[in-house]
N, C-alpha and C. Protein backbone atom coordinates (compact mmCIF):
# COMPACT_ATOMS: atom_id res chain seq x y z
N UNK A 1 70.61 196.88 138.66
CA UNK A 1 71.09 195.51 138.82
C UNK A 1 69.96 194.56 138.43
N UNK A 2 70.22 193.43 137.53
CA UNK A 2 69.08 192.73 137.16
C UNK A 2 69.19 191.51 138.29
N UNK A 3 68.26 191.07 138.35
CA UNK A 3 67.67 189.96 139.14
C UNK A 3 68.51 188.95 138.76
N UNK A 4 68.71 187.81 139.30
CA UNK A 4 69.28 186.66 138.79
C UNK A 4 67.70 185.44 137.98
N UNK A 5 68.17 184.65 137.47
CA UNK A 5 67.08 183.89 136.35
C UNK A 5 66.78 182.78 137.87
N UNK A 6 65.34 182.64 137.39
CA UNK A 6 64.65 181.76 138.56
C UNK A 6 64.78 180.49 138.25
N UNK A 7 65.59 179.84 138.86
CA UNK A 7 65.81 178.04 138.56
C UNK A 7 64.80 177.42 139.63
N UNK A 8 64.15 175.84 139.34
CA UNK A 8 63.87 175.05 140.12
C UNK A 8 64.56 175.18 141.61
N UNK A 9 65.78 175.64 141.71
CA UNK A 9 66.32 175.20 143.25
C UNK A 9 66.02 176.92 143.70
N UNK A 10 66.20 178.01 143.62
CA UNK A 10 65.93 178.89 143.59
C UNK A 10 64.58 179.21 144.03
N UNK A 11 63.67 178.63 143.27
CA UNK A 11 61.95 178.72 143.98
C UNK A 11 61.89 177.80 144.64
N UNK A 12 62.21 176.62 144.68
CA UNK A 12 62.00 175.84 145.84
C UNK A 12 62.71 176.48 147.12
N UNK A 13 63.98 176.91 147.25
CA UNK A 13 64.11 178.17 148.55
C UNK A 13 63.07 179.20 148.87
N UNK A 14 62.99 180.08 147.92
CA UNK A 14 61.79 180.98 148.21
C UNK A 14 60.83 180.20 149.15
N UNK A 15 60.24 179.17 148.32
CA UNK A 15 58.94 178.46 149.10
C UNK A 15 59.17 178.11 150.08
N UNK A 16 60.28 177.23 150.40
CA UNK A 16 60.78 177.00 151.95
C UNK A 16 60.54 178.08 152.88
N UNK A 17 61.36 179.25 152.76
CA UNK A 17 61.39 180.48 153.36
C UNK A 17 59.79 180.70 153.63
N UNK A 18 59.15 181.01 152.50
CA UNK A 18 57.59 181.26 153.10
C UNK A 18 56.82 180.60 154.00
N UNK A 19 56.61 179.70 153.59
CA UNK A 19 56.36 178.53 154.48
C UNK A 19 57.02 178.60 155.86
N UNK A 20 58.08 178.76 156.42
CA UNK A 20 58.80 178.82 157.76
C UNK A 20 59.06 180.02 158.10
N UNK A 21 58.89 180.64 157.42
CA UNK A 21 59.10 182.29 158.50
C UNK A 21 59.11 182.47 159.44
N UNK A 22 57.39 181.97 159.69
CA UNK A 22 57.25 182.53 161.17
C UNK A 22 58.00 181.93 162.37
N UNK A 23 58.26 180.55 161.71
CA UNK A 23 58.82 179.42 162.71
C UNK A 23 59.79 180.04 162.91
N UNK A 24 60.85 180.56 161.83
CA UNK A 24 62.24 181.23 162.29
C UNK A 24 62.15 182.34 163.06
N UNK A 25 61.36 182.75 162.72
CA UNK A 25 61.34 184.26 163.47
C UNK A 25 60.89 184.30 165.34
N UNK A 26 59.96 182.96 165.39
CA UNK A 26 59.60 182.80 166.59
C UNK A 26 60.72 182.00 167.22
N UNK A 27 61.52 181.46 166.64
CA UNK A 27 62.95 180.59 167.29
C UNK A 27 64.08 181.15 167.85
N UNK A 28 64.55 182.23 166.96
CA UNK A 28 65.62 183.07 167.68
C UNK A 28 65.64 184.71 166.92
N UNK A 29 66.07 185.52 167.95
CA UNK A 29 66.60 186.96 167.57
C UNK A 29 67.32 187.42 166.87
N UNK A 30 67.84 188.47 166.08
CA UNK A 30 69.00 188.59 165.64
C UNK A 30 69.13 190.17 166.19
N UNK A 31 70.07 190.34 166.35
CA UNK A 31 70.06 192.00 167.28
C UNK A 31 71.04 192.56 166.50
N UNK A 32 70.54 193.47 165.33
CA UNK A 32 71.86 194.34 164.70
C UNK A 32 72.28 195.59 165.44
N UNK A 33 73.46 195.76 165.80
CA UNK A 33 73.87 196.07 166.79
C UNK A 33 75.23 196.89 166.27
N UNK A 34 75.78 198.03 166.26
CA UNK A 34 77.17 197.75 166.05
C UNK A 34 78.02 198.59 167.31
N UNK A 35 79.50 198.16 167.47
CA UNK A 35 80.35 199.00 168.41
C UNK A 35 81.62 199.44 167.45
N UNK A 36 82.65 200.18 168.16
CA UNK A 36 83.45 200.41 167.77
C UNK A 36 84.46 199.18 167.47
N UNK A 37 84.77 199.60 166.28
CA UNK A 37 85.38 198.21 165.58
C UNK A 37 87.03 197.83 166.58
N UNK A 38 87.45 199.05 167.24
CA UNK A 38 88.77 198.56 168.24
C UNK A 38 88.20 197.68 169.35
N UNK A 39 86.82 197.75 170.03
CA UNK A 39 86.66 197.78 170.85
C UNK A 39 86.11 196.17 170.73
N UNK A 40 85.54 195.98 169.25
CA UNK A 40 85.08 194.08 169.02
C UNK A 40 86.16 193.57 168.74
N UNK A 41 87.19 193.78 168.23
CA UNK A 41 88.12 192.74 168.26
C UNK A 41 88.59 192.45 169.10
N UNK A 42 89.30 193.75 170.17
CA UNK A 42 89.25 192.73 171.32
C UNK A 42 88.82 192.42 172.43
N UNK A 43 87.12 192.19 171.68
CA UNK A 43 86.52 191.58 172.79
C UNK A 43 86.64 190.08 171.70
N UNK A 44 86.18 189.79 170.62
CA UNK A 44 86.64 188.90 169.50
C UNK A 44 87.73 188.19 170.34
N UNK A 45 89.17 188.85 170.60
CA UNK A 45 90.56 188.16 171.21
C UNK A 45 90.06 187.45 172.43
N UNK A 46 89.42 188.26 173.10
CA UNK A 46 89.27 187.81 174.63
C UNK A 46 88.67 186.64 174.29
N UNK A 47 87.29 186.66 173.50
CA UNK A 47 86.39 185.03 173.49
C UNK A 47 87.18 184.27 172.92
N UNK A 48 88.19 184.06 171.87
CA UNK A 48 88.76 183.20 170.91
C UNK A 48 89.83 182.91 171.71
N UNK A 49 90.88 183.73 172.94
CA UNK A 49 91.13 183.47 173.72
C UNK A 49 91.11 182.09 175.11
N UNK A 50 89.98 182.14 175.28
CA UNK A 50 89.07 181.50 176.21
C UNK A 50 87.86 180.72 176.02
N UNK A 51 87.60 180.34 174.43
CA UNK A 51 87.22 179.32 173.81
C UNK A 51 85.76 180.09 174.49
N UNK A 52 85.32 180.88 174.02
CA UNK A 52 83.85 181.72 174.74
C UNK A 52 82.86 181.77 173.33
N UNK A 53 82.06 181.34 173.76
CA UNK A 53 81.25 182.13 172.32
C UNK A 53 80.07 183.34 172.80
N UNK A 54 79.84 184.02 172.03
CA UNK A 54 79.23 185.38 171.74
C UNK A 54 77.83 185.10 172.65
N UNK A 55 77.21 183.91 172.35
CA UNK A 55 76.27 183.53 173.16
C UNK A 55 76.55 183.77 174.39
N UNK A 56 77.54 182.99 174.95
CA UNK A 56 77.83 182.78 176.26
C UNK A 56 77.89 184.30 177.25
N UNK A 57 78.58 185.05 176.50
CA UNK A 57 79.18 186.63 176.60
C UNK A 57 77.77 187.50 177.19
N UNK A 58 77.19 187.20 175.97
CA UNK A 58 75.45 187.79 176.27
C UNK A 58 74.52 187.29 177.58
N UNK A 59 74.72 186.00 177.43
CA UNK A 59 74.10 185.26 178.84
C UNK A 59 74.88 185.63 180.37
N UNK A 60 76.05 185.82 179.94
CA UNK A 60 76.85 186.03 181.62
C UNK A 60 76.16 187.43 181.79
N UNK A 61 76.74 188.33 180.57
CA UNK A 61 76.25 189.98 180.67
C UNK A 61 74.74 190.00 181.16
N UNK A 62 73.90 188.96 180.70
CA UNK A 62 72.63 189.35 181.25
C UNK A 62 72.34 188.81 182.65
N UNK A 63 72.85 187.78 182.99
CA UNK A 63 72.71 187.71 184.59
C UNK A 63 73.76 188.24 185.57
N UNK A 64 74.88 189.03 184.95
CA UNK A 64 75.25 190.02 185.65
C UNK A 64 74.62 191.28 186.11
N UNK A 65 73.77 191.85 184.89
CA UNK A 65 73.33 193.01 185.00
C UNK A 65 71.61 192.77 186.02
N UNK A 66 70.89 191.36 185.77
CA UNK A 66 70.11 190.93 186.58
C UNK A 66 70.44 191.61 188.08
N UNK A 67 72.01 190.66 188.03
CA UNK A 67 71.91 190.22 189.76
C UNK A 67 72.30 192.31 190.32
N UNK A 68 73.03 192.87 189.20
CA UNK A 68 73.41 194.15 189.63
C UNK A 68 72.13 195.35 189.80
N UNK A 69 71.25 194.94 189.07
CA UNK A 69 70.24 195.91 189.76
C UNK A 69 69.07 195.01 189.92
N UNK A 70 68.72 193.67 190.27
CA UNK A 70 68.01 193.10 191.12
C UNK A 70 66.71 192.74 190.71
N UNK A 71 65.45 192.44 190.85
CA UNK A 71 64.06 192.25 190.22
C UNK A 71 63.48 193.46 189.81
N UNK A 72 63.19 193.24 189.26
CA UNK A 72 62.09 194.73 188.76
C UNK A 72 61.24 194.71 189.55
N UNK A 73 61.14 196.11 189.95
CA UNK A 73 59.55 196.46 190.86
C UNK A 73 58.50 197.32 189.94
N UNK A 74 57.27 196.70 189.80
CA UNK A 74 56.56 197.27 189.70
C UNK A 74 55.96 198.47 190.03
């Protein structure tokens, strides 16, 4: 597969990207992740359902599982 031809707007992305990396990378996560594809849609139904977003899903799940096994002991 050949490369695509490098235009002005094209390297000016690149450069952007370099330049901010780290910033992105220190801003948010991305967690590739996968499940069984029956099992995301309807969880997909349930949020689109109930106007939920994926965020939200993750945040309840994590202070559920907090409050279910409690502080960490050292």
């Amino acid at each position: 597969m050949q490369k695509k031809e490098n235009t002005p707007k094209r390297i000016a992305r690149r450069n952007y990207e370099a330049r901010h990396k780290e910033e992105r990378l220190e801003k948010s996560k991305v967690w590739g992740t996968s499940i069984d594809r029956a099992l995301a849609n309807e969880i997909d139904e349930f949020l689109e359902q109930h106007n939920i977003k994926k965020v939200e899903l993750i945040y309840a799940g994590y202070k559920a599982l907090q409050s279910q096994y409690g502080p960490k002991k050292e």
